[in-house]
N, C-alpha and C. Protein backbone atom coordinates (compact mmCIF):
# COMPACT_ATOMS: atom_id res chain seq x y z
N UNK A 1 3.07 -65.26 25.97
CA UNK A 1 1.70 -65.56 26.32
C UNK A 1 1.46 -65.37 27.82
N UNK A 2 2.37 -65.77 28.91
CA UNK A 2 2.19 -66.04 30.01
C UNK A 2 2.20 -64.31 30.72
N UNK A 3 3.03 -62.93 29.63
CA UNK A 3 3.18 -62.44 30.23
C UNK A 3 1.86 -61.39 29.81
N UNK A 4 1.20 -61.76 28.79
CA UNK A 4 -0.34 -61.59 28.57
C UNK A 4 -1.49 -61.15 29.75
N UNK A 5 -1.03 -62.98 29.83
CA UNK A 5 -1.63 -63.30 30.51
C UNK A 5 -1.86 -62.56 32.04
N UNK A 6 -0.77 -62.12 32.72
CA UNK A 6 -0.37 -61.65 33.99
C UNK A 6 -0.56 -59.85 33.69
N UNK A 7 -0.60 -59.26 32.80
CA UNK A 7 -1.53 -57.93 32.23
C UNK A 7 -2.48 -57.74 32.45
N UNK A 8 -3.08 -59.19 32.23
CA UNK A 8 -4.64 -59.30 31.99
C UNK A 8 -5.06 -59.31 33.05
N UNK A 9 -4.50 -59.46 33.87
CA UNK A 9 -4.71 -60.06 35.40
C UNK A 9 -4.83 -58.76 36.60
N UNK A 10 -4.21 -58.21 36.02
CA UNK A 10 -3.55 -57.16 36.79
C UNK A 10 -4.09 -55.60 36.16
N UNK A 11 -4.79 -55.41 35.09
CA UNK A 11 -5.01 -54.69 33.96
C UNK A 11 -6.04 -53.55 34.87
N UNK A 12 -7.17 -54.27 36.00
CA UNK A 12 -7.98 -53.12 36.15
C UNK A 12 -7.60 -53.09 37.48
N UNK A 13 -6.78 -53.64 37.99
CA UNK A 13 -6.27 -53.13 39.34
C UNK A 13 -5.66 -51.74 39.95
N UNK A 14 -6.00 -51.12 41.11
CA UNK A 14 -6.11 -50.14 41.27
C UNK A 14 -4.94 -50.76 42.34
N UNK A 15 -3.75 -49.78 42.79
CA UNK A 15 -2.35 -49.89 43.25
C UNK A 15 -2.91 -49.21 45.01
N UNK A 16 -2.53 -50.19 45.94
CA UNK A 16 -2.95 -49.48 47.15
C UNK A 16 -1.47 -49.00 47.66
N UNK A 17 -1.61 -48.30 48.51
CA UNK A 17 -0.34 -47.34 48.64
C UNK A 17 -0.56 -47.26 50.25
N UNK A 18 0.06 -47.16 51.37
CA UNK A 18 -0.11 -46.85 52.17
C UNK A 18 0.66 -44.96 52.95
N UNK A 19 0.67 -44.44 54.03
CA UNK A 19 0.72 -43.34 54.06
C UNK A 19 1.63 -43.48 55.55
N UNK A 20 2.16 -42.60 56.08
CA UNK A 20 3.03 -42.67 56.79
C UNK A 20 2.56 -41.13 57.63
N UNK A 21 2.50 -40.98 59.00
CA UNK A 21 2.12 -39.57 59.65
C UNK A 21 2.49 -39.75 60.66
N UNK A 22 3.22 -37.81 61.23
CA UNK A 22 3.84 -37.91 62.65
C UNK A 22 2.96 -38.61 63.71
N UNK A 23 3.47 -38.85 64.98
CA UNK A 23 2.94 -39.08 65.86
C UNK A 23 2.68 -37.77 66.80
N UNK A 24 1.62 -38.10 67.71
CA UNK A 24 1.35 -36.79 68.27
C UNK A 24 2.39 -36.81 69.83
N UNK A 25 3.04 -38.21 69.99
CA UNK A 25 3.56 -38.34 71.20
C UNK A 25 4.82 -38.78 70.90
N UNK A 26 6.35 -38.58 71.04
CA UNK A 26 7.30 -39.09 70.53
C UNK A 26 7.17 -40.21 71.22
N UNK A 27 8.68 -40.95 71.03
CA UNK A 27 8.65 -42.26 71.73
C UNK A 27 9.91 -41.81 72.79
N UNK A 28 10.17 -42.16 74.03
CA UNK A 28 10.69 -41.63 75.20
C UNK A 28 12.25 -41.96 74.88
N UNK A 29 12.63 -42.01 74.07
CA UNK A 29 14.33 -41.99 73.17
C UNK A 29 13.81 -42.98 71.45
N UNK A 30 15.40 -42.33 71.20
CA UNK A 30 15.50 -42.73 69.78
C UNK A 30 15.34 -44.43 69.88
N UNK A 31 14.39 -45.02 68.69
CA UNK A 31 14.52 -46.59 68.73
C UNK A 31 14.60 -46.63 67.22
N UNK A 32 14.81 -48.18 66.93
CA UNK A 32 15.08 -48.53 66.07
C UNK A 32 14.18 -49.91 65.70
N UNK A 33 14.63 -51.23 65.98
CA UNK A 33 13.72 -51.92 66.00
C UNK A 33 12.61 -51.90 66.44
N UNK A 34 11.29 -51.88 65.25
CA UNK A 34 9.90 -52.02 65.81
C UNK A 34 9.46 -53.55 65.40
N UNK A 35 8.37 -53.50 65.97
CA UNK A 35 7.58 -54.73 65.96
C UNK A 35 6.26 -55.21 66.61
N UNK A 36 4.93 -55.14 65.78
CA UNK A 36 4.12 -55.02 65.79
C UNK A 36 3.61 -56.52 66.57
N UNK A 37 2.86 -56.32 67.89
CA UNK A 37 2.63 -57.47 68.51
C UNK A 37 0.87 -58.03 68.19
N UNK A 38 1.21 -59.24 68.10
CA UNK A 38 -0.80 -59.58 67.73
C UNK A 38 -1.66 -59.11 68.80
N UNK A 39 -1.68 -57.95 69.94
CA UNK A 39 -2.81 -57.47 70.87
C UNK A 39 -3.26 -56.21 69.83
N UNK A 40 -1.83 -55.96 68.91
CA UNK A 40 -1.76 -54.56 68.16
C UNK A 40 -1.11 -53.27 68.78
N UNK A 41 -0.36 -53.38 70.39
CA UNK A 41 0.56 -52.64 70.19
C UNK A 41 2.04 -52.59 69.65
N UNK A 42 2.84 -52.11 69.69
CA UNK A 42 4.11 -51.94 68.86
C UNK A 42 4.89 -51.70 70.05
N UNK A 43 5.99 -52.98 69.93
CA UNK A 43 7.14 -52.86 70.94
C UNK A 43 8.71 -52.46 69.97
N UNK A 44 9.07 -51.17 70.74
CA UNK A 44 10.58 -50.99 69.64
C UNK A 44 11.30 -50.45 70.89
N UNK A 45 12.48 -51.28 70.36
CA UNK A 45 13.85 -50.84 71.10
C UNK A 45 14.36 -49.98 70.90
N UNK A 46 15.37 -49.58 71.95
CA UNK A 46 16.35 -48.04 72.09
C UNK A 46 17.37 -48.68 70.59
N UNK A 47 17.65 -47.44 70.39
CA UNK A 47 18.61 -47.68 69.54
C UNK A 47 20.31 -48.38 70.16
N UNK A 48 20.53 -48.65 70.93
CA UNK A 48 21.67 -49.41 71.52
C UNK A 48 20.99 -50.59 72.72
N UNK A 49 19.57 -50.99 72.32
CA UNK A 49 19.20 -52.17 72.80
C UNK A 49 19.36 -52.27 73.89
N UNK A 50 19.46 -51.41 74.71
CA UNK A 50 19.11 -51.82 76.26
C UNK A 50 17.72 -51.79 76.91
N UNK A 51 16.89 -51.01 75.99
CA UNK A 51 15.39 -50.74 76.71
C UNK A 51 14.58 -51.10 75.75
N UNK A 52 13.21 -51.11 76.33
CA UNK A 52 12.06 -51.45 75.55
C UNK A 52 10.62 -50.25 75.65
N UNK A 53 10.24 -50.30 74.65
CA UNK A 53 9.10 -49.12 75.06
C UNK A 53 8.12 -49.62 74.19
N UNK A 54 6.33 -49.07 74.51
CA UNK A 54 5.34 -50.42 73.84
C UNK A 54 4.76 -48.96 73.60
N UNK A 55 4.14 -49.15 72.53
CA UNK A 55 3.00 -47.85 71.96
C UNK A 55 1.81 -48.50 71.71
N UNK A 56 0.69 -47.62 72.57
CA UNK A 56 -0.52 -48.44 72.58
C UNK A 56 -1.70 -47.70 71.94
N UNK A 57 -2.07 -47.73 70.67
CA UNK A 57 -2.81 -47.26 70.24
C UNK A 57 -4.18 -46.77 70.82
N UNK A 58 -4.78 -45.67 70.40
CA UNK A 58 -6.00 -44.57 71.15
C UNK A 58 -7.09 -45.66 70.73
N UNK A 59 -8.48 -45.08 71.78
CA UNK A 59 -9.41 -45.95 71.99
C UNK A 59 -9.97 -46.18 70.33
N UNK A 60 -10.09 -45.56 69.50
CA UNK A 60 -9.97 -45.85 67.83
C UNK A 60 -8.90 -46.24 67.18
N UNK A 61 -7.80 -47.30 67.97
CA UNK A 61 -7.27 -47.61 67.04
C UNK A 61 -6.00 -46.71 66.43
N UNK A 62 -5.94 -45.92 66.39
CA UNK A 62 -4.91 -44.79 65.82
C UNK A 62 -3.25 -44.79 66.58
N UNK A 63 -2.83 -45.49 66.16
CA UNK A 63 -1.33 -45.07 66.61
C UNK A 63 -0.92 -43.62 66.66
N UNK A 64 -1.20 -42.79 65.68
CA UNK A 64 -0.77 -41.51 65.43
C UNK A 64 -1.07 -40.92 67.13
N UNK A 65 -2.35 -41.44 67.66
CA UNK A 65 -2.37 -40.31 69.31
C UNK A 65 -2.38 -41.47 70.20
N UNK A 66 -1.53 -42.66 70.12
CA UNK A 66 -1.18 -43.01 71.14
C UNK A 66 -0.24 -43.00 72.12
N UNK A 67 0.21 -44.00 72.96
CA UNK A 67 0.59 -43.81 74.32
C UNK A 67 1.86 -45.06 74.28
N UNK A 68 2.73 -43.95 74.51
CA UNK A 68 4.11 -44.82 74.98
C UNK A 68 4.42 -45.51 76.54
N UNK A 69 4.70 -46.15 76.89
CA UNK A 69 4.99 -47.08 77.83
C UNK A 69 6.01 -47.64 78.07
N UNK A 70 6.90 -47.17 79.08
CA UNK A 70 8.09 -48.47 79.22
C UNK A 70 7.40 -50.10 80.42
N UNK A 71 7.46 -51.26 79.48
CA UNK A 71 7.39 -52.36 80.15
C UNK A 71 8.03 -52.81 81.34
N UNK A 72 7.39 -53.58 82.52
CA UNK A 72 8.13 -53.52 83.61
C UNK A 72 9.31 -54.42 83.78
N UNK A 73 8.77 -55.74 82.87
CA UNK A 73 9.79 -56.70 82.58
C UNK A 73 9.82 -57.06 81.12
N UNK A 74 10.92 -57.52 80.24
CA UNK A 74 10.25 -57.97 78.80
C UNK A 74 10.89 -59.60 79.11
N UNK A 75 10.08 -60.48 78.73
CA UNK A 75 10.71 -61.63 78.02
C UNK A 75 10.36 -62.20 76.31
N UNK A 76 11.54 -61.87 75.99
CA UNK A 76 11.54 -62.23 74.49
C UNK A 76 11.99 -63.37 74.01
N UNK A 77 10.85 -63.68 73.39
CA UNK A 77 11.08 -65.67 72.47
C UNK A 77 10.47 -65.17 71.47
N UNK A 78 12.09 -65.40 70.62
CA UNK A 78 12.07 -65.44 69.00
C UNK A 78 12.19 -66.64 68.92
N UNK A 79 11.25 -66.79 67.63
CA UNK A 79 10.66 -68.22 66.96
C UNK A 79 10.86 -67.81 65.25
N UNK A 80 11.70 -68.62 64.80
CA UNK A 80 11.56 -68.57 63.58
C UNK A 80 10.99 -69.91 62.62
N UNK A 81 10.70 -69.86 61.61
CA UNK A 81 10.96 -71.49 60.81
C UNK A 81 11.86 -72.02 60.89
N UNK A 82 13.18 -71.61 60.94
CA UNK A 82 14.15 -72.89 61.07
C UNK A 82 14.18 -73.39 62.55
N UNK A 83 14.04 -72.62 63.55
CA UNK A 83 13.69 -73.38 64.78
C UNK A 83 12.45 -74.33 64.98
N UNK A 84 11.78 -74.27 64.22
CA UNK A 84 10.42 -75.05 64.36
C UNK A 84 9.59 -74.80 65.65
N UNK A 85 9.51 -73.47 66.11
CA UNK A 85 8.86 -73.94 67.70
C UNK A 85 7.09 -73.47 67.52
């Protein structure tokens, strides 16, 4: 019944998919960790974690033609739930 139920639910839903496209600007070395900051640019590290580089999306918004940046200083505070901060 329950799994009816969850058919029914789901029955005229249309599946959103998202899309993935080059960038028009690489990023100034290989990185690995990204991470999307709440202003909405994207800070990702070198792949052996010594540097930082910020991609700042075009005056519409578009990552695809934005602008890489190395930061002058980073300070990073990770906060998770089990830290409570």
């Amino acid at each position: 019944m329950a799994l009816i139920a969850l058919v029914a639910l789901f029955a005229g839903r249309d599946a959103v998919a998202g899309s993935w496209a080059p960038l028009t600007r690489t990023a100034p070395s290989t990185v690995g960790l990204m991470v999307l900051m709440s202003d909405g640019t994207v800070m990702a590290q070198n792949d052996n974690g010594t540097a930082w580089y910020r991609l700042t999306p075009d005056s519409t918004g578009s990552y695809v033609n934005g602008t890489w940046s190395t930061p002058q200083a980073m300070h990073v505070h990770v906060c998770t739930a089990a830290l409570r901060c």
